[in-house]
Protein backbone atom coordinates (compact mmCIF):
# COMPACT_ATOMS: atom_id res chain seq x y z
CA UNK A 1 0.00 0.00 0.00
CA UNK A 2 1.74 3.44 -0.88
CA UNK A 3 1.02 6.51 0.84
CA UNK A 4 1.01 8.55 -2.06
CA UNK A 5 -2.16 6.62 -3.39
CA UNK A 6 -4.03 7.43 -0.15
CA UNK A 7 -3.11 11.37 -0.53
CA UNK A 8 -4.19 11.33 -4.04
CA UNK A 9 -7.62 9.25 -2.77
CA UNK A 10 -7.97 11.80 0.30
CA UNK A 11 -7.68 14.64 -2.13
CA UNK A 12 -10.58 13.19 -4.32
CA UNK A 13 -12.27 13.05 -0.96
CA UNK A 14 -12.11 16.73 -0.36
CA UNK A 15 -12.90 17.82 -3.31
CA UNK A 16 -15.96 15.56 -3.33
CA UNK A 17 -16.84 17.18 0.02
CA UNK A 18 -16.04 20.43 -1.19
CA UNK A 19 -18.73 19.40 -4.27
CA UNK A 20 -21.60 18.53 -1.70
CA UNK A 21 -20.84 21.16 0.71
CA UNK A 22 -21.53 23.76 -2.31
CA UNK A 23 -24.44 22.10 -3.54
CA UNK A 24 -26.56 22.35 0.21
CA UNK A 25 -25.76 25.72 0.54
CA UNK A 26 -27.60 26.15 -2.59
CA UNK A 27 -30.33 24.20 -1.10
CA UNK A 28 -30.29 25.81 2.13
CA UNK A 29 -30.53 29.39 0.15
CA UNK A 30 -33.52 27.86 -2.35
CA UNK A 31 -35.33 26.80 0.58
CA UNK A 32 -34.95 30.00 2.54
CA UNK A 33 -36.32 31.81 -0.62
CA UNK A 34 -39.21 29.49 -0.17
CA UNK A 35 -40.17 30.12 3.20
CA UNK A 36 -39.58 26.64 4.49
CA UNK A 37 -36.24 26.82 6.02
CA UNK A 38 -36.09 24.58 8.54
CA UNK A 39 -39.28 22.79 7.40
CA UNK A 40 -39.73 18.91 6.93
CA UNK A 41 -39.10 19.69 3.19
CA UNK A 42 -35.59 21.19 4.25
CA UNK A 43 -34.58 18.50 6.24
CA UNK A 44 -35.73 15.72 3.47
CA UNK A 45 -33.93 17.38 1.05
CA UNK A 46 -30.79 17.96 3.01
CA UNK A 47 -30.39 14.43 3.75
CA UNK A 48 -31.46 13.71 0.01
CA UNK A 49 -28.66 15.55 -1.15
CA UNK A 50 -26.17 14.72 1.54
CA UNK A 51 -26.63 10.83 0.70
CA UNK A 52 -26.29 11.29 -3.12
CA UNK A 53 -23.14 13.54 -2.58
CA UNK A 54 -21.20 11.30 -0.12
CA UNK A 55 -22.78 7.93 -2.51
CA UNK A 56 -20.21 9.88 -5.47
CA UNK A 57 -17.50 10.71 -3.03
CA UNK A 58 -17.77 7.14 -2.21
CA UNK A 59 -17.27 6.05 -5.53
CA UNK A 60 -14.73 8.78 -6.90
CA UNK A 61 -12.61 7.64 -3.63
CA UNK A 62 -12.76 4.37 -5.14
CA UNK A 63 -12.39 5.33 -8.73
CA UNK A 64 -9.11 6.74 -7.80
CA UNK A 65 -8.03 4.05 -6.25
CA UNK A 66 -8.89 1.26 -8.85
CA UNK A 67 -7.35 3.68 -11.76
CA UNK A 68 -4.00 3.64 -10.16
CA UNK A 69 -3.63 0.34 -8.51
CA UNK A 70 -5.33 -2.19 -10.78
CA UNK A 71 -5.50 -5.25 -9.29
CA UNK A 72 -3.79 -4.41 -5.95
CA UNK A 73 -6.92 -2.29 -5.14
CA UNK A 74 -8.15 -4.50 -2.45
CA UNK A 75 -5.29 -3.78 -0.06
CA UNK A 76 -6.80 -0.53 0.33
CA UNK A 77 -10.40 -1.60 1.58
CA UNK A 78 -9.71 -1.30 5.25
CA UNK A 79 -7.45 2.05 5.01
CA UNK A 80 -10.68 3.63 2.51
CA UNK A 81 -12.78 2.75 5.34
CA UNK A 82 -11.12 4.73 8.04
CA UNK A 83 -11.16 7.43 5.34
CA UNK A 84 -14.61 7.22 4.68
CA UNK A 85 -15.44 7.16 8.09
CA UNK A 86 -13.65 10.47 8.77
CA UNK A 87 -15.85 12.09 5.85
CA UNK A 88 -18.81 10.19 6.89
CA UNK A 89 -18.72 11.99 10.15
CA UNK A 90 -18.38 15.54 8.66
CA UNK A 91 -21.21 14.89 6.29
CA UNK A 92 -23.36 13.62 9.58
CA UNK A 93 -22.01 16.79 11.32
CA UNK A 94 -23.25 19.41 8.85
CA UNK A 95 -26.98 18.24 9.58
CA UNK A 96 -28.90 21.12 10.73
CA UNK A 97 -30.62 19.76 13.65
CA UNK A 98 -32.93 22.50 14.88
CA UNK A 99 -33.23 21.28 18.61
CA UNK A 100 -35.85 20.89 20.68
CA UNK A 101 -38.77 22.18 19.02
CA UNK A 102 -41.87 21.02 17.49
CA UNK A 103 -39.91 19.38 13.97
CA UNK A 104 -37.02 18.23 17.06
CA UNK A 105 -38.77 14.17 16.37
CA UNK A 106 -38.89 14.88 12.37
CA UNK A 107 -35.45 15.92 11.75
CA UNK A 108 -34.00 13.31 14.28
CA UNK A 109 -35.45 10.79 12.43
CA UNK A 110 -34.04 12.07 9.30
CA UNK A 111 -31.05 12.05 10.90
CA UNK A 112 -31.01 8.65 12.01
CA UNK A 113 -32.17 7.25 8.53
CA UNK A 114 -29.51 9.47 6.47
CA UNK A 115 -26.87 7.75 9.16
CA UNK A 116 -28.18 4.21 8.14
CA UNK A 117 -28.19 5.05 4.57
CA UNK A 118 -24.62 6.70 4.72
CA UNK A 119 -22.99 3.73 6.61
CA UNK A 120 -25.10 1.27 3.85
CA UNK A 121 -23.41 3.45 1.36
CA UNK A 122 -19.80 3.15 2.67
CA UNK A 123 -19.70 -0.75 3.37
CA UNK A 124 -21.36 -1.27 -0.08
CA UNK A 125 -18.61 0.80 -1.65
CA UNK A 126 -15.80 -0.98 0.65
CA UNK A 127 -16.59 -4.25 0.22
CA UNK A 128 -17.24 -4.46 -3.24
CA UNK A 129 -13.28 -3.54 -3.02
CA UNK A 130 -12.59 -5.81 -1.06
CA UNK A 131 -13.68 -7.84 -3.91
CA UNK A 132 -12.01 -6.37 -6.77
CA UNK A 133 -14.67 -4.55 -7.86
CA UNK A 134 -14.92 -0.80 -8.07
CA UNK A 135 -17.92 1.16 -10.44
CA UNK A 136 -19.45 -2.34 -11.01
CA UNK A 137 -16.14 -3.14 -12.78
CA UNK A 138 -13.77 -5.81 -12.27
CA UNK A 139 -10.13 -4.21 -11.45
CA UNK A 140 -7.97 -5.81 -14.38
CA UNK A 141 -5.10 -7.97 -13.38
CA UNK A 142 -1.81 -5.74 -13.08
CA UNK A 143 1.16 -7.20 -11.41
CA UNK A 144 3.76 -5.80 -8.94
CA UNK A 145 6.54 -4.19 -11.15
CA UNK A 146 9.48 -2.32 -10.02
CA UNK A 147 11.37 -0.82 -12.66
CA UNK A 148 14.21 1.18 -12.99
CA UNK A 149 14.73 2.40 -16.31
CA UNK A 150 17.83 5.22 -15.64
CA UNK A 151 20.72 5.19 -17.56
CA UNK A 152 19.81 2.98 -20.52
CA UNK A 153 19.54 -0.29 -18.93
CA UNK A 154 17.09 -1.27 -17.10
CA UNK A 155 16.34 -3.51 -13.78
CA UNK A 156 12.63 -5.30 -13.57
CA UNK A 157 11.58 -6.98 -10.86
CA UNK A 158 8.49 -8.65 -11.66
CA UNK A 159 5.46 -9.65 -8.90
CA UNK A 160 7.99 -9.33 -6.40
CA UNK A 161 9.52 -12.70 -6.42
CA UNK A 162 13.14 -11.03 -6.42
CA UNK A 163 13.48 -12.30 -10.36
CA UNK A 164 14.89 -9.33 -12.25
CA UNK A 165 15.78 -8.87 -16.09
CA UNK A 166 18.39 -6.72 -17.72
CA UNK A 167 16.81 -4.40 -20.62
CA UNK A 168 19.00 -2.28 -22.83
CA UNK A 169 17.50 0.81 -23.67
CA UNK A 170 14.76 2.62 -23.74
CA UNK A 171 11.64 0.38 -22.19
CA UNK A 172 9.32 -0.19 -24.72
CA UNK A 173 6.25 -2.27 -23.52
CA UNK A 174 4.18 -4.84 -25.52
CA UNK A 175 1.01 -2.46 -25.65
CA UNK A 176 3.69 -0.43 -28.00
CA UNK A 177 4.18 2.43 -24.83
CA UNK A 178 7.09 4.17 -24.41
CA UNK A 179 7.36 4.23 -20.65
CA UNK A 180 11.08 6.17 -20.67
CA UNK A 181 9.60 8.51 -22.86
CA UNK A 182 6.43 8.67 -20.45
CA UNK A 183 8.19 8.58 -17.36
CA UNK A 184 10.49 11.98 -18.86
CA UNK A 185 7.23 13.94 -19.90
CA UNK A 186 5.80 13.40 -16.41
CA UNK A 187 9.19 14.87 -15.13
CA UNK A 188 8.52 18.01 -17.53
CA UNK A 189 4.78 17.92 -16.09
CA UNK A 190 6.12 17.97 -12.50
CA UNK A 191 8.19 21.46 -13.60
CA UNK A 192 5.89 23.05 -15.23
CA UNK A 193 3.24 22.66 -12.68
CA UNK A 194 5.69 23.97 -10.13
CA UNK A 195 6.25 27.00 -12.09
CA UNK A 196 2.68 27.86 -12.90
CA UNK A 197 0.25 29.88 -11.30
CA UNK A 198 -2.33 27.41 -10.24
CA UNK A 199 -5.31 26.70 -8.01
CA UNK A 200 -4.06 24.39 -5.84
CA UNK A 201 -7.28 21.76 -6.88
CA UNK A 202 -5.83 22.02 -10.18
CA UNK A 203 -2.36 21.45 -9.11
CA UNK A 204 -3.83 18.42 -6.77
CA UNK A 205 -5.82 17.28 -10.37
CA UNK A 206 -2.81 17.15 -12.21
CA UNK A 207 -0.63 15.09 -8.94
CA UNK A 208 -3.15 12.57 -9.08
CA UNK A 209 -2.91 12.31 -12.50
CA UNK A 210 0.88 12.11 -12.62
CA UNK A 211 0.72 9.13 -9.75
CA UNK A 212 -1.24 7.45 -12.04
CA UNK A 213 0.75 7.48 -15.02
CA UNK A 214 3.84 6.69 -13.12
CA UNK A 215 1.90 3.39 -12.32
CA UNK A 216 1.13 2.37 -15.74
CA UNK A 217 4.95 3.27 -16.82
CA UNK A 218 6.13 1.19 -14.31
CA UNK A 219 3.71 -1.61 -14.87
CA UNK A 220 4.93 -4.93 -17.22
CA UNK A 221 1.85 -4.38 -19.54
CA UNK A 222 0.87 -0.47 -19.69
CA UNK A 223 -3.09 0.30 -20.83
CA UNK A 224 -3.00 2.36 -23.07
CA UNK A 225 -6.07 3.84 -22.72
CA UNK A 226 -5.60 4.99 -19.11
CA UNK A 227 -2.39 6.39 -20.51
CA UNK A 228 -4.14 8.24 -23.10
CA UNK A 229 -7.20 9.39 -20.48
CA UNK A 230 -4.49 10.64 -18.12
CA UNK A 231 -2.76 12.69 -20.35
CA UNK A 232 -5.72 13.42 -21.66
CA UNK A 233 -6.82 15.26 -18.23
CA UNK A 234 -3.21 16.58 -17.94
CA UNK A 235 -3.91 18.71 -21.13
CA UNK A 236 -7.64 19.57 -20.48
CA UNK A 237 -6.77 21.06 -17.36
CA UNK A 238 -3.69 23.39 -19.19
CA UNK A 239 -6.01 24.28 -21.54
CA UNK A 240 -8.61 25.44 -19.50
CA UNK A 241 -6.38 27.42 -17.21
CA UNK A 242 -4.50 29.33 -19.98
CA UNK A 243 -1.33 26.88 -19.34
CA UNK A 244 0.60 25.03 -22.04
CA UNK A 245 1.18 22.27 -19.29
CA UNK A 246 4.09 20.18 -21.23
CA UNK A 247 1.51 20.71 -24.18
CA UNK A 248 3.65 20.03 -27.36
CA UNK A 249 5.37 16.78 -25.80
CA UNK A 250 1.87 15.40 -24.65
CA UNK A 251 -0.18 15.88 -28.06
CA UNK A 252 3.28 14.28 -29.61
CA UNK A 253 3.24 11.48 -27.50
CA UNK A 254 -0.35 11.23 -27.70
CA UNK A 255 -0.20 11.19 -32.07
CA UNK A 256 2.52 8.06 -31.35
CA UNK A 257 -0.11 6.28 -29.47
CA UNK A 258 -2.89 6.50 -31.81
CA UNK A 259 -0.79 5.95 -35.39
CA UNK A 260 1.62 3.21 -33.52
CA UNK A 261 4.44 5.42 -34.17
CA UNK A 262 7.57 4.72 -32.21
């Protein structure tokens, strides 16, 4: 289990939180232009809202997790949990129990279902890890690869049974990926994020990205499309921002992948 997986997963976490915690101030302001603040419509549709939100923080914790460790995804089921617990209990927290008062007995037992619903939520989510299984899909078999690819040759160490393999040159994987070539253009991605003047969710977007990629360079058989999705994402986010993020080495690398060129 690396730690760097479980910052890029608590990151997604935020953000999702950050997501949900936008979306019921909106619903506390449309319900105050209403008239029913504080109502038994409020309180339904807080906790309607506050179970669909953490239900996709859930999965995008998840997501994150199966896109970057394959098949090893499992190992993270009982460290996701603890997460999700944490965020569970902010979500909980945020409730806006009124009191005692005559809707006291209503929004309790809003409350108390939206906890049962939440916790349903969260073991559904961990345990279908547990099994491989993350967005209804089956995490694809990716062994443990070490590689280390500096200075021309290269040393693999393959599902860690200490077996290792000599490769001169650059790496260049049966799925037809250049993972030296990768592996430098992450380096330049690294840079220029450093030097550019970004949000910091961007920044955090582009880290999780990076993690990623590193994982599919460094795996025996590299797929190809999360390679292209990543750097994909990587360029989205430049363009958006007004940032030629390592923009003329990605779209190369990314014309190689889709003509075959080496």
């Amino acid at each position: 289990m690396r730690d760097e997986v479980l910052a890029s997963s608590r990151r997604a976490a935020e953000r999702g939180l950050e997501a949900l915690q936008k979306q019921l101030g909106s619903t506390t302001a449309e319900v105050a232009r209403r008239g029913v603040l504080h109502s038994s419509i409020y309180f339904r549709l807080y906790a309607e809202r506050s179970r669909e939100g953490f239900r996709q923080l859930c999965n995008a914790v998840a997501s994150q997790i199966g896109s970057i460790e394959g098949e090893a995804s499992p190992g993270y089921a009982a460290a996701l949990d603890d997460m999700l617990t944490e965020f569970r209990q902010r979500v909980l927290g945020a409730f806006p129990l009124p009191g005692a008062g005559v809707l006291d007995s209503h929004a309790r037992q809003t409350f108390s279902d939206l906890e049962r619903h939440l916790a349903q939520e969260q073991a559904g989510v961990i345990e279908d890890l547990r099994l491989g299984v993350v967005g209804g899909q089956i995490m694809s078999k990716l062994p443990t690869v070490s590689v280390d690819n500096r200075g021309g040759s290269a040393q693999i160490a393959v599902g860690g049974s200490g077996n290792s393999q000599t490769v001169h040159g650059n790496l260049q994987a049966a799925s037809g990926i250049d993972t030296r070539s990768l592996l430098d253009i992450l380096e330049r991605v690294r840079a220029d994020v450093d030097a550019a003047s970004l949000a910091i969710e961007h920044k955090e977007a582009i880290g999780d990205a990076v993690v990623a990629l590193e994982y599919e360079a460094k795996a025996s058989e590299p797929n190809s499309g999360r390679v292209k999705r990543w750097l994909t994402k990587i360029l989205d986010i430049g363009k958006d921002q007004g940032l030629p993020i390592a923009r003329s080495v990605i779209e190369e690398y990314l014309k190689r992948l889709v003509t075959g060129g080496g």
